[in-house]
C-alpha atoms as a PDB file:
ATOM      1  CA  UNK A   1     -74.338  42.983 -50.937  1.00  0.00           C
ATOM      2  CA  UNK A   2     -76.817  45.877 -52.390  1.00  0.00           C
ATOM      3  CA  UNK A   3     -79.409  45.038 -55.186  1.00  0.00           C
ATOM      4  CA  UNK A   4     -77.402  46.206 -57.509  1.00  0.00           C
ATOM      5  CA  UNK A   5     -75.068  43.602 -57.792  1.00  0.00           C
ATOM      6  CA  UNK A   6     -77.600  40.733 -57.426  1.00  0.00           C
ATOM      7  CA  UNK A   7     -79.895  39.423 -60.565  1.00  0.00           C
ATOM      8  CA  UNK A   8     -82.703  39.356 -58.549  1.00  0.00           C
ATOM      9  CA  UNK A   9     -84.503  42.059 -56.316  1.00  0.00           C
ATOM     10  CA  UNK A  10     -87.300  41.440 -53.506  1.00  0.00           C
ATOM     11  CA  UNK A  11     -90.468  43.557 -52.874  1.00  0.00           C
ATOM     12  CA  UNK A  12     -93.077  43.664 -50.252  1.00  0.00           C
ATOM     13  CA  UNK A  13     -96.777  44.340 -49.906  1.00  0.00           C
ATOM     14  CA  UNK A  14     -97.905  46.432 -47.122  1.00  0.00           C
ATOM     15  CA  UNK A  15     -98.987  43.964 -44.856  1.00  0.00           C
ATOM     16  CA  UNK A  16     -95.897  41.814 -45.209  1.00  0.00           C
ATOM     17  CA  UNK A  17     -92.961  45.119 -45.134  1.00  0.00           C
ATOM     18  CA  UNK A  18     -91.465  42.955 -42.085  1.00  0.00           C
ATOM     19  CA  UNK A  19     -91.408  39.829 -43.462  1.00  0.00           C
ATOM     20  CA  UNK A  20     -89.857  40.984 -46.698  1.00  0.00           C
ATOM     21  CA  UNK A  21     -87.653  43.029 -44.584  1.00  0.00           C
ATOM     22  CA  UNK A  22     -86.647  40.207 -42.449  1.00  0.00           C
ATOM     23  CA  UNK A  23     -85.814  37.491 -45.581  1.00  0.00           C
ATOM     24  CA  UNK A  24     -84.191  40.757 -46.987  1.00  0.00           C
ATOM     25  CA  UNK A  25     -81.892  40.579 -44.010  1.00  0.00           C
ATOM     26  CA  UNK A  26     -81.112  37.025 -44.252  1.00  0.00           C
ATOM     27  CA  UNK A  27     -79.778  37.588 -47.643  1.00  0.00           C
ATOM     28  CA  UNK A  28     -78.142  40.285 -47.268  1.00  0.00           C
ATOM     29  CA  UNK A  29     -79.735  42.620 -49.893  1.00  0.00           C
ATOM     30  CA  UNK A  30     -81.635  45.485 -49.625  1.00  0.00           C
ATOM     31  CA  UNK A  31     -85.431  45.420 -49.733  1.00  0.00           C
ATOM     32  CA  UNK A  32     -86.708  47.331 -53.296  1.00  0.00           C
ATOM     33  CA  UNK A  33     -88.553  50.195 -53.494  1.00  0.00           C
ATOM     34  CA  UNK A  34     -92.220  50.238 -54.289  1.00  0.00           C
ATOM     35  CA  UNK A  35     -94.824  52.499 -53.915  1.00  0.00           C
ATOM     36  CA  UNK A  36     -98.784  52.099 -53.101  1.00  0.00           C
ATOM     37  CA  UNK A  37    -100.962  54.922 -52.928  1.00  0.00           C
ATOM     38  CA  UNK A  38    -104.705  55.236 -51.763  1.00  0.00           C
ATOM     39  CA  UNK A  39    -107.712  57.309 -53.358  1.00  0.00           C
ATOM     40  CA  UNK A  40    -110.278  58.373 -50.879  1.00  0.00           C
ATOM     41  CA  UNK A  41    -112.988  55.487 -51.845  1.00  0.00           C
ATOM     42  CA  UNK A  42    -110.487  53.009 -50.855  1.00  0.00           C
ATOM     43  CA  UNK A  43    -108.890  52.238 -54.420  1.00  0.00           C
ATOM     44  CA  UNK A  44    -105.109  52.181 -54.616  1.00  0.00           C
ATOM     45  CA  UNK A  45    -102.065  52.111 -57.184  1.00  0.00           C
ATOM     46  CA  UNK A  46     -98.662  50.494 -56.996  1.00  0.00           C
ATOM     47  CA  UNK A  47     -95.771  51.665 -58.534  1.00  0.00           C
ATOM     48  CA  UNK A  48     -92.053  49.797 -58.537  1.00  0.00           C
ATOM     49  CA  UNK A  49     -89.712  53.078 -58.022  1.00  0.00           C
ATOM     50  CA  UNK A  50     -86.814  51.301 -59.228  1.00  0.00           C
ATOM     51  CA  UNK A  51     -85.937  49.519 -62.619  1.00  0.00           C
ATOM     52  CA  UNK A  52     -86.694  46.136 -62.616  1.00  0.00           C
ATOM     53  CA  UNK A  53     -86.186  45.178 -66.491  1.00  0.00           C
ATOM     54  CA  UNK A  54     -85.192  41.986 -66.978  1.00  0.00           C
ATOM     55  CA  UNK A  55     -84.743  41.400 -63.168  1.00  0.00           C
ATOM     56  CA  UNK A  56     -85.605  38.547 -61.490  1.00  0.00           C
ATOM     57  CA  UNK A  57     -88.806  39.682 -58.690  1.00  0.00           C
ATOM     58  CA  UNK A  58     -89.953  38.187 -55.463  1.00  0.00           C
ATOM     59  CA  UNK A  59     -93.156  39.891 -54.304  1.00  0.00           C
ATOM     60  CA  UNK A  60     -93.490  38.788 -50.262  1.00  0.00           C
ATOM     61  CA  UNK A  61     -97.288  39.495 -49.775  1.00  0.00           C
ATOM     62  CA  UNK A  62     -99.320  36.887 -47.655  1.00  0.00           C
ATOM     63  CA  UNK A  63    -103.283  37.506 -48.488  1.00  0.00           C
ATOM     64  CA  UNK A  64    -104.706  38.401 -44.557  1.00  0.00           C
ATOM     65  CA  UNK A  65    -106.514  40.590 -44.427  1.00  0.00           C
ATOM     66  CA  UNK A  66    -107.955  39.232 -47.676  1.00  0.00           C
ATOM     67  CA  UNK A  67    -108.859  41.001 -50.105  1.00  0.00           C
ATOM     68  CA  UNK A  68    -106.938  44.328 -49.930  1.00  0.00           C
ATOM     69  CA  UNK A  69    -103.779  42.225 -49.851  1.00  0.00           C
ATOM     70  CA  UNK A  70    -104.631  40.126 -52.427  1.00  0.00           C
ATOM     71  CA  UNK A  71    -105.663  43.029 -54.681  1.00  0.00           C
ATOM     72  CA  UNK A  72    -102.521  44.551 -54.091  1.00  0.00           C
ATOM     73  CA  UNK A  73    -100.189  41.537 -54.947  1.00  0.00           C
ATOM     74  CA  UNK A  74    -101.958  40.971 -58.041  1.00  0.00           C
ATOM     75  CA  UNK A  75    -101.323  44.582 -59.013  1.00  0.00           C
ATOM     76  CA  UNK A  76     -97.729  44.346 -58.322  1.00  0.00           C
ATOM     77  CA  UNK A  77     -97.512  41.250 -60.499  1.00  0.00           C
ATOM     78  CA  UNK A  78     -98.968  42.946 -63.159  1.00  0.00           C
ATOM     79  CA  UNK A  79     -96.970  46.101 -62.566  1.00  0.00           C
ATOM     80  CA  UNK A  80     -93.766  43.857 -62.308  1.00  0.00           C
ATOM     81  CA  UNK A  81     -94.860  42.318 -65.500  1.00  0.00           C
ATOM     82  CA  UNK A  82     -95.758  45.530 -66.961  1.00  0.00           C
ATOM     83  CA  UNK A  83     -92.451  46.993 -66.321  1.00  0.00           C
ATOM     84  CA  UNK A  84     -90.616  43.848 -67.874  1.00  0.00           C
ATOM     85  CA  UNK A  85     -89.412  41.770 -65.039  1.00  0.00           C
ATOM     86  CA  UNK A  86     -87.401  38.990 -66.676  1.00  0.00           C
ATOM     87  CA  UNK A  87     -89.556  36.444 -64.209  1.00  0.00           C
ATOM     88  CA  UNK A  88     -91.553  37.182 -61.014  1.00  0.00           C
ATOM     89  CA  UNK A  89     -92.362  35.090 -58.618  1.00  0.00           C
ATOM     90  CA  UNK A  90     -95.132  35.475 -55.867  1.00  0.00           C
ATOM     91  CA  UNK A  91     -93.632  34.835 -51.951  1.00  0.00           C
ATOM     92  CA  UNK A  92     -96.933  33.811 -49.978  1.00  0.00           C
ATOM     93  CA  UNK A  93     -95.842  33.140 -46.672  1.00  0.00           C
ATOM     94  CA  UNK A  94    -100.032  32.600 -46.098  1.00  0.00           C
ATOM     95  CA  UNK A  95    -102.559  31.599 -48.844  1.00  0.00           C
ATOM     96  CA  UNK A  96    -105.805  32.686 -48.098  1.00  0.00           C
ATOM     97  CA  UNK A  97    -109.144  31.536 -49.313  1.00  0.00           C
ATOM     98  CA  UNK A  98    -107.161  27.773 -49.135  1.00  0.00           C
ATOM     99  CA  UNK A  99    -110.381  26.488 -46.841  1.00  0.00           C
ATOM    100  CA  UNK A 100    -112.570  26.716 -49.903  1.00  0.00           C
ATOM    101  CA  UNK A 101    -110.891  24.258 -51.730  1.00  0.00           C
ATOM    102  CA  UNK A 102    -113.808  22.352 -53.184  1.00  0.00           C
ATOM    103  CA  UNK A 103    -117.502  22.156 -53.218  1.00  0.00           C
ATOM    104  CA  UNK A 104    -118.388  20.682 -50.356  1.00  0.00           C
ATOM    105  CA  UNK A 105    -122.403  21.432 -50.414  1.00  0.00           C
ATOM    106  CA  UNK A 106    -124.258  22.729 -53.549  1.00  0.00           C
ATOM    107  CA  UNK A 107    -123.867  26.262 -55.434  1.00  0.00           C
ATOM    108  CA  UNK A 108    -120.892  27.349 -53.868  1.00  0.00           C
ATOM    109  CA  UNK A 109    -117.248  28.639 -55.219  1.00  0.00           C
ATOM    110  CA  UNK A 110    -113.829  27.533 -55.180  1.00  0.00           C
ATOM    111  CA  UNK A 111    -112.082  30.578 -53.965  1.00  0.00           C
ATOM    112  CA  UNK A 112    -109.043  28.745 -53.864  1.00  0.00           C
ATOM    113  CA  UNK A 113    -108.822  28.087 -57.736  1.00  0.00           C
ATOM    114  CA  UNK A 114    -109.790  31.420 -58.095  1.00  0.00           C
ATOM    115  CA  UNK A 115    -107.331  32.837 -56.420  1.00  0.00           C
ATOM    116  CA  UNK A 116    -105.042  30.257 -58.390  1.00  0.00           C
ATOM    117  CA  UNK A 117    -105.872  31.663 -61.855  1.00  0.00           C
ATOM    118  CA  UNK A 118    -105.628  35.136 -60.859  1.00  0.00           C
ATOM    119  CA  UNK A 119    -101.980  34.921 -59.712  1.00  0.00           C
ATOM    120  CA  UNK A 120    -101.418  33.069 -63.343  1.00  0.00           C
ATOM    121  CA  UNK A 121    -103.234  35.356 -65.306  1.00  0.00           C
ATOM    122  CA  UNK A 122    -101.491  38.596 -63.531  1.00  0.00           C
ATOM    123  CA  UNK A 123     -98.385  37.407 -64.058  1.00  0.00           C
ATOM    124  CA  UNK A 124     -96.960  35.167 -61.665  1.00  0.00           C
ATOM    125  CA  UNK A 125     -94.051  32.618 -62.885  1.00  0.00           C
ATOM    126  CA  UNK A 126     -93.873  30.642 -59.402  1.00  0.00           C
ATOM    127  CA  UNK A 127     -95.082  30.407 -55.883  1.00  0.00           C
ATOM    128  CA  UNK A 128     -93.726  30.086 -52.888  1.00  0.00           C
ATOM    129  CA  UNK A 129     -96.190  29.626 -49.724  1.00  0.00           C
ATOM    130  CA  UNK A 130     -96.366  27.500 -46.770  1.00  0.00           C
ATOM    131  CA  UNK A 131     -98.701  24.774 -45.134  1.00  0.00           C
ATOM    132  CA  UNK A 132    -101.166  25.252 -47.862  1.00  0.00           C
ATOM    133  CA  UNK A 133    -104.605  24.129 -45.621  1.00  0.00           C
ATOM    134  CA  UNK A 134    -105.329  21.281 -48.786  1.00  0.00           C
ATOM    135  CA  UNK A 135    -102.132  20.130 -50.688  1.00  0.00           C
ATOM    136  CA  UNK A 136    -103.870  19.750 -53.367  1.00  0.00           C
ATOM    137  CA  UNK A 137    -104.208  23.739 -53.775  1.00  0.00           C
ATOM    138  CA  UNK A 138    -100.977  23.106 -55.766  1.00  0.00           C
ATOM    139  CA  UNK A 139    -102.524  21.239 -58.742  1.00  0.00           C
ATOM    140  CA  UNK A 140    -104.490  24.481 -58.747  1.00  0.00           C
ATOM    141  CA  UNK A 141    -102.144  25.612 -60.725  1.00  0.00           C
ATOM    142  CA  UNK A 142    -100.358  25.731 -63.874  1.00  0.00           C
ATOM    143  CA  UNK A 143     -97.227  26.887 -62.406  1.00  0.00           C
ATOM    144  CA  UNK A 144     -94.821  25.747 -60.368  1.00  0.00           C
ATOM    145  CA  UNK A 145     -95.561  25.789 -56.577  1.00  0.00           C
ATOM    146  CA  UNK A 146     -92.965  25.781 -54.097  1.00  0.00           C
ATOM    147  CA  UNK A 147     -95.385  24.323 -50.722  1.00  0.00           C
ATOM    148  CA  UNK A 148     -92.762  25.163 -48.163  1.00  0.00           C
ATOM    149  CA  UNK A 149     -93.480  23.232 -44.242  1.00  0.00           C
ATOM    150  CA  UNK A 150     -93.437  24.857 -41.034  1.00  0.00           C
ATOM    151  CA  UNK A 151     -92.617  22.081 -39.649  1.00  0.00           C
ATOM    152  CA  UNK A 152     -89.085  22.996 -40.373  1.00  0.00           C
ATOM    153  CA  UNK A 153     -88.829  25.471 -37.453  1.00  0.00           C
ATOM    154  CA  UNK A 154     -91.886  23.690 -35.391  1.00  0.00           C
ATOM    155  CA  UNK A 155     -90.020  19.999 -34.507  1.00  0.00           C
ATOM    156  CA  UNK A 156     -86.520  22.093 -33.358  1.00  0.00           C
ATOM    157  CA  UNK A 157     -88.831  23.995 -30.862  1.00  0.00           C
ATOM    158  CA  UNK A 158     -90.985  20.796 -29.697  1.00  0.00           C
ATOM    159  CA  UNK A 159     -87.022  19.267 -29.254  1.00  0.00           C
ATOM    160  CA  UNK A 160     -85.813  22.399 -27.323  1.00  0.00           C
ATOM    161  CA  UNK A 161     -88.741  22.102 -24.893  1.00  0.00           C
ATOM    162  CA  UNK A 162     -87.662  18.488 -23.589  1.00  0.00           C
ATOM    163  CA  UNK A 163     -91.280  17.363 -22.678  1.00  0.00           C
ATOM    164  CA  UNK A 164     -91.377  13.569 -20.861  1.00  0.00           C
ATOM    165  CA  UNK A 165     -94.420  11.647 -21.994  1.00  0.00           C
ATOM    166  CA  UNK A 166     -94.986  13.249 -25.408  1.00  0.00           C
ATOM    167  CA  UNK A 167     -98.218  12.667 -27.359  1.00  0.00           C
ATOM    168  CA  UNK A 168     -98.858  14.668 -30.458  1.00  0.00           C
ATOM    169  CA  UNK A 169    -102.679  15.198 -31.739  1.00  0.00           C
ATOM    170  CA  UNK A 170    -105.077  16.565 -34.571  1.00  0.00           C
ATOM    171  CA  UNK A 171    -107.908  19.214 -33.837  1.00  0.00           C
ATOM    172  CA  UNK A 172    -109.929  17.228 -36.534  1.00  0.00           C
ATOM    173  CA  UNK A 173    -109.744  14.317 -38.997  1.00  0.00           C
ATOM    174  CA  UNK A 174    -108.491  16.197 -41.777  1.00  0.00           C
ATOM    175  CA  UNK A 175    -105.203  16.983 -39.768  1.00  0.00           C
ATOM    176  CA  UNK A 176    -104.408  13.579 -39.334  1.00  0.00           C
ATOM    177  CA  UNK A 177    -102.177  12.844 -42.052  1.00  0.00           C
ATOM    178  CA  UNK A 178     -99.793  16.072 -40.560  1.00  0.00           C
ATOM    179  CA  UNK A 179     -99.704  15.112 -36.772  1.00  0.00           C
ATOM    180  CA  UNK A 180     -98.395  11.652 -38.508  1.00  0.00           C
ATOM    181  CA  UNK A 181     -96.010  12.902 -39.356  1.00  0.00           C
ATOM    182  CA  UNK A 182     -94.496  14.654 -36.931  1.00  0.00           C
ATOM    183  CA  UNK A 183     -95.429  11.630 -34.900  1.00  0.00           C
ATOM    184  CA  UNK A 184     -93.111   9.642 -37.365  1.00  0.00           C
ATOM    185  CA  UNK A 185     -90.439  11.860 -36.695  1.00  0.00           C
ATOM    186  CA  UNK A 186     -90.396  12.803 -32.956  1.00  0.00           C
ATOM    187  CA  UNK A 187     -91.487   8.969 -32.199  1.00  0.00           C
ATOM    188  CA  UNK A 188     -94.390   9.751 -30.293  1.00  0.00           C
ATOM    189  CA  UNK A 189     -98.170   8.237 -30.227  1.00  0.00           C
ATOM    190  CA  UNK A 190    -100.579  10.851 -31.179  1.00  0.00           C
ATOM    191  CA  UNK A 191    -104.353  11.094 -30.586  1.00  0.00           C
ATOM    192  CA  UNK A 192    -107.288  12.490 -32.901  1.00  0.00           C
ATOM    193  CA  UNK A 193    -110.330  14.828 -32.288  1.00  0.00           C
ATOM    194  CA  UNK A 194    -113.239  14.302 -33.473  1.00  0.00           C
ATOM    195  CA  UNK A 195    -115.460  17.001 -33.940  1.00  0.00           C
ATOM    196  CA  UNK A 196    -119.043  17.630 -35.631  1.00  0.00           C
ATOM    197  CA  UNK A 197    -119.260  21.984 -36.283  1.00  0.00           C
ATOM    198  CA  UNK A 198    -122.904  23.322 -35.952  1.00  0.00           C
ATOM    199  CA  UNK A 199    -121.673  25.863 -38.354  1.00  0.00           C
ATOM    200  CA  UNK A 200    -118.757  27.886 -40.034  1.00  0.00           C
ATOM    201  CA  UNK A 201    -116.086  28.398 -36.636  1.00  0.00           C
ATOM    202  CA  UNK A 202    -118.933  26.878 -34.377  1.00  0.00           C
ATOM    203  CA  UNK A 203    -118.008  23.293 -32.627  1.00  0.00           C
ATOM    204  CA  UNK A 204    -120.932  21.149 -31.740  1.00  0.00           C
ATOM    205  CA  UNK A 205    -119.355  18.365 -30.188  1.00  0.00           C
ATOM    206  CA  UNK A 206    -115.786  16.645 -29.904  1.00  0.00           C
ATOM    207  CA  UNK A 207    -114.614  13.758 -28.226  1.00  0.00           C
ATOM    208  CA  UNK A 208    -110.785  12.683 -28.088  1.00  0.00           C
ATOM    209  CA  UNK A 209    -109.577   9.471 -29.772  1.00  0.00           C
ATOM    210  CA  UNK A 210    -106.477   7.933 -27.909  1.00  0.00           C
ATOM    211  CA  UNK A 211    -105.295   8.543 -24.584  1.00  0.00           C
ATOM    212  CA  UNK A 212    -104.244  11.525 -23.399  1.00  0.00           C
ATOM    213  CA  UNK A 213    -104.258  11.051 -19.321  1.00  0.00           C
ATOM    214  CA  UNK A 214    -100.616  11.696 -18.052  1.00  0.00           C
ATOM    215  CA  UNK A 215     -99.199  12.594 -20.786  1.00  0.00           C
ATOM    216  CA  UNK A 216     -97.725  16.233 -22.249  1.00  0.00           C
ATOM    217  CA  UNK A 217    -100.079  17.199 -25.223  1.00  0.00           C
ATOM    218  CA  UNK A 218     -99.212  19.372 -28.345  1.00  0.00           C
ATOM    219  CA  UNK A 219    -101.814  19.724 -30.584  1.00  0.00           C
ATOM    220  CA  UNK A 220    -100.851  20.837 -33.929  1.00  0.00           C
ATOM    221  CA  UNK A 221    -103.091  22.544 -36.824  1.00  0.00           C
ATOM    222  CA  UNK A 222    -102.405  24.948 -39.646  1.00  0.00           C
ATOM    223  CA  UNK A 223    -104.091  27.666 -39.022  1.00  0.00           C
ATOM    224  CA  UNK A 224    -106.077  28.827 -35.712  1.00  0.00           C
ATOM    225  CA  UNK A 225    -108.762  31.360 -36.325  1.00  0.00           C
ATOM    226  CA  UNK A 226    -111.711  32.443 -33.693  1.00  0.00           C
ATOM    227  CA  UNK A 227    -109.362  29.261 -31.274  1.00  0.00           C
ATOM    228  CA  UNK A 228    -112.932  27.673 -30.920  1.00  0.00           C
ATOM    229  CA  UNK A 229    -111.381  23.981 -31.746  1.00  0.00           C
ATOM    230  CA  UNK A 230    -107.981  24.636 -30.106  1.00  0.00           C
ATOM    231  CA  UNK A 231    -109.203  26.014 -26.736  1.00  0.00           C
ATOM    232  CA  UNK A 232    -111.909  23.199 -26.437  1.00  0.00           C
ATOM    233  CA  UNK A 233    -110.026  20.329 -27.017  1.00  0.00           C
ATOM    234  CA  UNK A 234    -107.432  21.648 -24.717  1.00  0.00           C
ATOM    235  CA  UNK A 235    -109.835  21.765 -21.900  1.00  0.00           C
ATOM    236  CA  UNK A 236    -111.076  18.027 -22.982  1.00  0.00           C
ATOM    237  CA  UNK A 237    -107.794  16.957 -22.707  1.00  0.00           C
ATOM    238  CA  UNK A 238    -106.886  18.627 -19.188  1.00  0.00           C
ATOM    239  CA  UNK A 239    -110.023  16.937 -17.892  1.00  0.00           C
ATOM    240  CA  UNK A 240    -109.164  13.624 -19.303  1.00  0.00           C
ATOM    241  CA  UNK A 241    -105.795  13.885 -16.764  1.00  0.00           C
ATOM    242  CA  UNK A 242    -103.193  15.277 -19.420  1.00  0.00           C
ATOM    243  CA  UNK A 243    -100.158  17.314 -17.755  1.00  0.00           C
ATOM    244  CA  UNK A 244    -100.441  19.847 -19.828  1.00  0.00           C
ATOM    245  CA  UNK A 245    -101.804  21.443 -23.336  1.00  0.00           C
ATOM    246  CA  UNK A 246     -99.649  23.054 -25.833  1.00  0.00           C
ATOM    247  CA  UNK A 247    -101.095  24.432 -29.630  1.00  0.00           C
ATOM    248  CA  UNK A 248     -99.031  24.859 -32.605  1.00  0.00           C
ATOM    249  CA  UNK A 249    -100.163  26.300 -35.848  1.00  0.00           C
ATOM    250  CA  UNK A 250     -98.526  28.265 -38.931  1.00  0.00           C
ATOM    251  CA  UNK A 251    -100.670  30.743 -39.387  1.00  0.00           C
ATOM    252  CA  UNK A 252    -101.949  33.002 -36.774  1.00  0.00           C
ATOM    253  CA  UNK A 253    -105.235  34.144 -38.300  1.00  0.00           C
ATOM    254  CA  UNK A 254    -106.911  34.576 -34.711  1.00  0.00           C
ATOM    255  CA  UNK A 255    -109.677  36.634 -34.879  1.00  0.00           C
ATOM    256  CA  UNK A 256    -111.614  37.673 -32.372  1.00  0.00           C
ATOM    257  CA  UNK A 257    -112.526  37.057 -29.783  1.00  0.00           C
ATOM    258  CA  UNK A 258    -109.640  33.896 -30.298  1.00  0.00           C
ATOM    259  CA  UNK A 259    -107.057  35.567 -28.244  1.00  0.00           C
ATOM    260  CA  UNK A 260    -109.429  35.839 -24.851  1.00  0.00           C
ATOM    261  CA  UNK A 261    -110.353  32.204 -25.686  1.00  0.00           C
ATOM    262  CA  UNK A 262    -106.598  31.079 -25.457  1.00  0.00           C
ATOM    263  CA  UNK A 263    -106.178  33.067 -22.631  1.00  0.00           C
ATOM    264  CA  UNK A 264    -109.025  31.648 -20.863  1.00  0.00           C
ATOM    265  CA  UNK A 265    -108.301  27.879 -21.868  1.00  0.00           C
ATOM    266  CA  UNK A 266    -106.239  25.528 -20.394  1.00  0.00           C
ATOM    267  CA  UNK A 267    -103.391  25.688 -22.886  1.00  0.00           C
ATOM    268  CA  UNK A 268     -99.778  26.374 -21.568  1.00  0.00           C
ATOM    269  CA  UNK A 269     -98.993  28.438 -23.881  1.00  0.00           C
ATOM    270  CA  UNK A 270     -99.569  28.668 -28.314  1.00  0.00           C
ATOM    271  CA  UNK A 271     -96.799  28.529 -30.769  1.00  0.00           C
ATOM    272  CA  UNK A 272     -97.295  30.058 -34.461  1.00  0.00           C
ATOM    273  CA  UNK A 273     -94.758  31.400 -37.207  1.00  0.00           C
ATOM    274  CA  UNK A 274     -94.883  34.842 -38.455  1.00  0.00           C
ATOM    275  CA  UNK A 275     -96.336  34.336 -41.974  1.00  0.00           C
ATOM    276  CA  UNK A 276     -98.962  36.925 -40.640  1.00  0.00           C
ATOM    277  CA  UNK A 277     -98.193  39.411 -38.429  1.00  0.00           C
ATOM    278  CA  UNK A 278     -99.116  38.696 -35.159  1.00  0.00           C
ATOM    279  CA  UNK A 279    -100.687  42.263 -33.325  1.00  0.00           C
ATOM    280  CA  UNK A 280    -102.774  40.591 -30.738  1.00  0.00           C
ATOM    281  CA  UNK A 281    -102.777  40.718 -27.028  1.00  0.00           C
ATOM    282  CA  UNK A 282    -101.677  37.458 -25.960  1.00  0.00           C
ATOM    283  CA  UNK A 283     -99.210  36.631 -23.541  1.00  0.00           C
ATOM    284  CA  UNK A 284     -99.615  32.857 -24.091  1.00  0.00           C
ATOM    285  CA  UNK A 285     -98.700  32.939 -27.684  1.00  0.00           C
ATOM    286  CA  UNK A 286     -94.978  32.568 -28.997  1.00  0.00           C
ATOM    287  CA  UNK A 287     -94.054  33.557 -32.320  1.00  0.00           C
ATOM    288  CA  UNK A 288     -91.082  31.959 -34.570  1.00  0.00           C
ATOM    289  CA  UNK A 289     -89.741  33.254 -37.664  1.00  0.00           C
ATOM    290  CA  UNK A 290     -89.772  31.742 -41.303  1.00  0.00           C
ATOM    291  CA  UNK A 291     -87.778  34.354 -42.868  1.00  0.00           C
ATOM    292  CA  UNK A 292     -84.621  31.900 -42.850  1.00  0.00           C
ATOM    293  CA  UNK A 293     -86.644  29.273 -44.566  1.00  0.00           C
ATOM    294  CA  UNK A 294     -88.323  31.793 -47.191  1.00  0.00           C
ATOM    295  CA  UNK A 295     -84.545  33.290 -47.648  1.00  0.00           C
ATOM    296  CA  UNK A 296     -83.259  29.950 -48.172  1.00  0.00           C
ATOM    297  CA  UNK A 297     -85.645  29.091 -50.732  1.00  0.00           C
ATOM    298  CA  UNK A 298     -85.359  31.873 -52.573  1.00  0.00           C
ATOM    299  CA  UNK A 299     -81.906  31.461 -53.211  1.00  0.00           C
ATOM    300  CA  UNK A 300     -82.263  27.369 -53.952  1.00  0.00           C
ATOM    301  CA  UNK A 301     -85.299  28.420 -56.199  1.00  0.00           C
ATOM    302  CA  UNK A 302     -82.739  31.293 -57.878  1.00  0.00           C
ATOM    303  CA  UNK A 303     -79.864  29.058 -58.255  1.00  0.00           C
ATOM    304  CA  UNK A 304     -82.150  26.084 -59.623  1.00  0.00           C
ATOM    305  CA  UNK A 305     -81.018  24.006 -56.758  1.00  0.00           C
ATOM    306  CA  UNK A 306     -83.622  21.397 -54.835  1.00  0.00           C
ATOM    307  CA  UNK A 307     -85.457  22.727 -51.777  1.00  0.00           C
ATOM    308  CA  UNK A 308     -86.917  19.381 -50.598  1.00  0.00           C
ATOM    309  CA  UNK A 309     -83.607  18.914 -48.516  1.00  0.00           C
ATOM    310  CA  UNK A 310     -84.471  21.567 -45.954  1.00  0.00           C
ATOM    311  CA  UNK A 311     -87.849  20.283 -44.970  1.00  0.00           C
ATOM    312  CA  UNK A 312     -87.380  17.470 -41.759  1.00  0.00           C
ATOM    313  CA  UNK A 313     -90.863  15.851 -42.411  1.00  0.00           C
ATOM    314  CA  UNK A 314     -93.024  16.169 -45.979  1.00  0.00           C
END
């Protein structure tokens, strides 16, 4: 099926070409044609170089590296909305700025509801995004939000690995209501962290909450970025007796110098999705693909059909 005889046509942003090219591939349409080009002090244009008048438009742009991405999917909105788009909705596999999501010491911003009302006022009808790092990024909003889970592809893989003596556990309080769930699911105890940061990505302390000696340990977060928290508490757990560490986390963010850290840690090995694109050197780290899920939502969200009966845990 070509975009021509589909209502509705899907566009990428630079950063996310493979991911739009991927859900592209899943529904068997061809990914649209835009254009973005670059002045020489770093300012750029976008251009749609196809008709998209009274189409329906999904823009697949996740927001890392920041700000250039950002910039860019707000200017396709606009352009979209500019060049009469019947609706257009906004695919952010990853939503960044989500960890400033309130004020949590004086004179600060909420980048989050920034970001929020810049998506609305460019344009955007809907969004779609994924493990959102506060749910309550949605009421943000004043648009629908489709908050997709990666847990959908995350509790097949635990399954497929067949580990004896399962315990599940949270890098930090604030994770605790997610490793519940998948606890709930998978019918395994889980354990917290506790941790007090010195600073922004700097852990002070942690201790471990629950037992974790001879038993197979996944710890699961939503992001990971420098792998401070991650690679510590793996080597807390190893030296409390566990069997082994593994990490999950949606959104491979992993800056420097996180992928040395994981490779220096005692964790078996680190599972994310591909809502960023993942260009690190990192032989520990396996990658699985939400472009089914984002496909699949797409067409629920374009047929007006529920989505909530593809996620395995809410």
């Amino acid at each position: 099926m070509s975009n021509n005889d589909t209502p509705f046509k899907v566009f990428a942003g630079t950063n996310s070409r493979y991911m739009g090219e991927e859900i592209c591939k899943c529904l068997g349409v061809e990914l649209g044609k835009a254009k973005i080009e670059h002045f020489a002090d770093g300012e750029f244009e976008v251009c749609f170089e196809e008709t998209i008048r009274g189409c329906e438009v999904y823009i697949v742009q996740s927001t890392f590296p920041n700000s250039d991405n950002l910039m860019e999917l707000l200017l396709l909105i606009d352009a979209a909305k500019r060049a009469s788009a019947r609706s257009i909705i906004a695919v952010m596999p990853y939503f960044g700025w989500a960890r400033q999501d309130r004020k949590d010491k004086p004179r600060v911003s909420i980048a989050s509801k920034l970001v929020a009302d810049l998506l609305t006022t460019a344009g955007a009808n809907r969004i779609i995004t994924m493990d959102l790092h506060a749910d309550q990024i949605q009421g943000f909003f004043n648009i629908p939000v489709d908050h997709l889970y990666g847990s959908s592809v995350f509790i097949p893989y635990i399954q497929s690995l067949g580990l004896d003596n399962l315990v599940l556990a949270s890098p930090d309080a604030g994770g605790a209501k997610r490793v519940n769930s998948y606890a709930k699911y998978l019918n395994v105890p889980y354990v917290l962290c506790h941790k007090q940061r010195a600073k922004a990505n700097v852990v002070a302390s942690m201790t471990i909450i629950g037992e974790v000696e001879g038993k197979n340990v996944i710890i699961i977060d939503d992001m990971v970025d420098t792998a401070g928290t991650i690679t510590r508490a793996a080597d807390l757990m190893m030296s409390k007796g566990a069997l082994s560490v593994r990490a999950l986390a949606t959104h491979a963010i992993m800056s420097d110098p996180a992928s040395q850290r994981v490779m220096d840690s005692a964790l078996t090995e680190i599972i994310f999705t591909n809502s960023i694109p993942f260009t690190k050197d990192c032989n520990k780290a396996t990658i699985i693909s939400v472009a089914r899920m984002f496909a699949d939502t797409i067409l629920r969200v374009h047929s007006c059909e529920s989505i909530s009966s593809q996620y395995l845990i809410k």
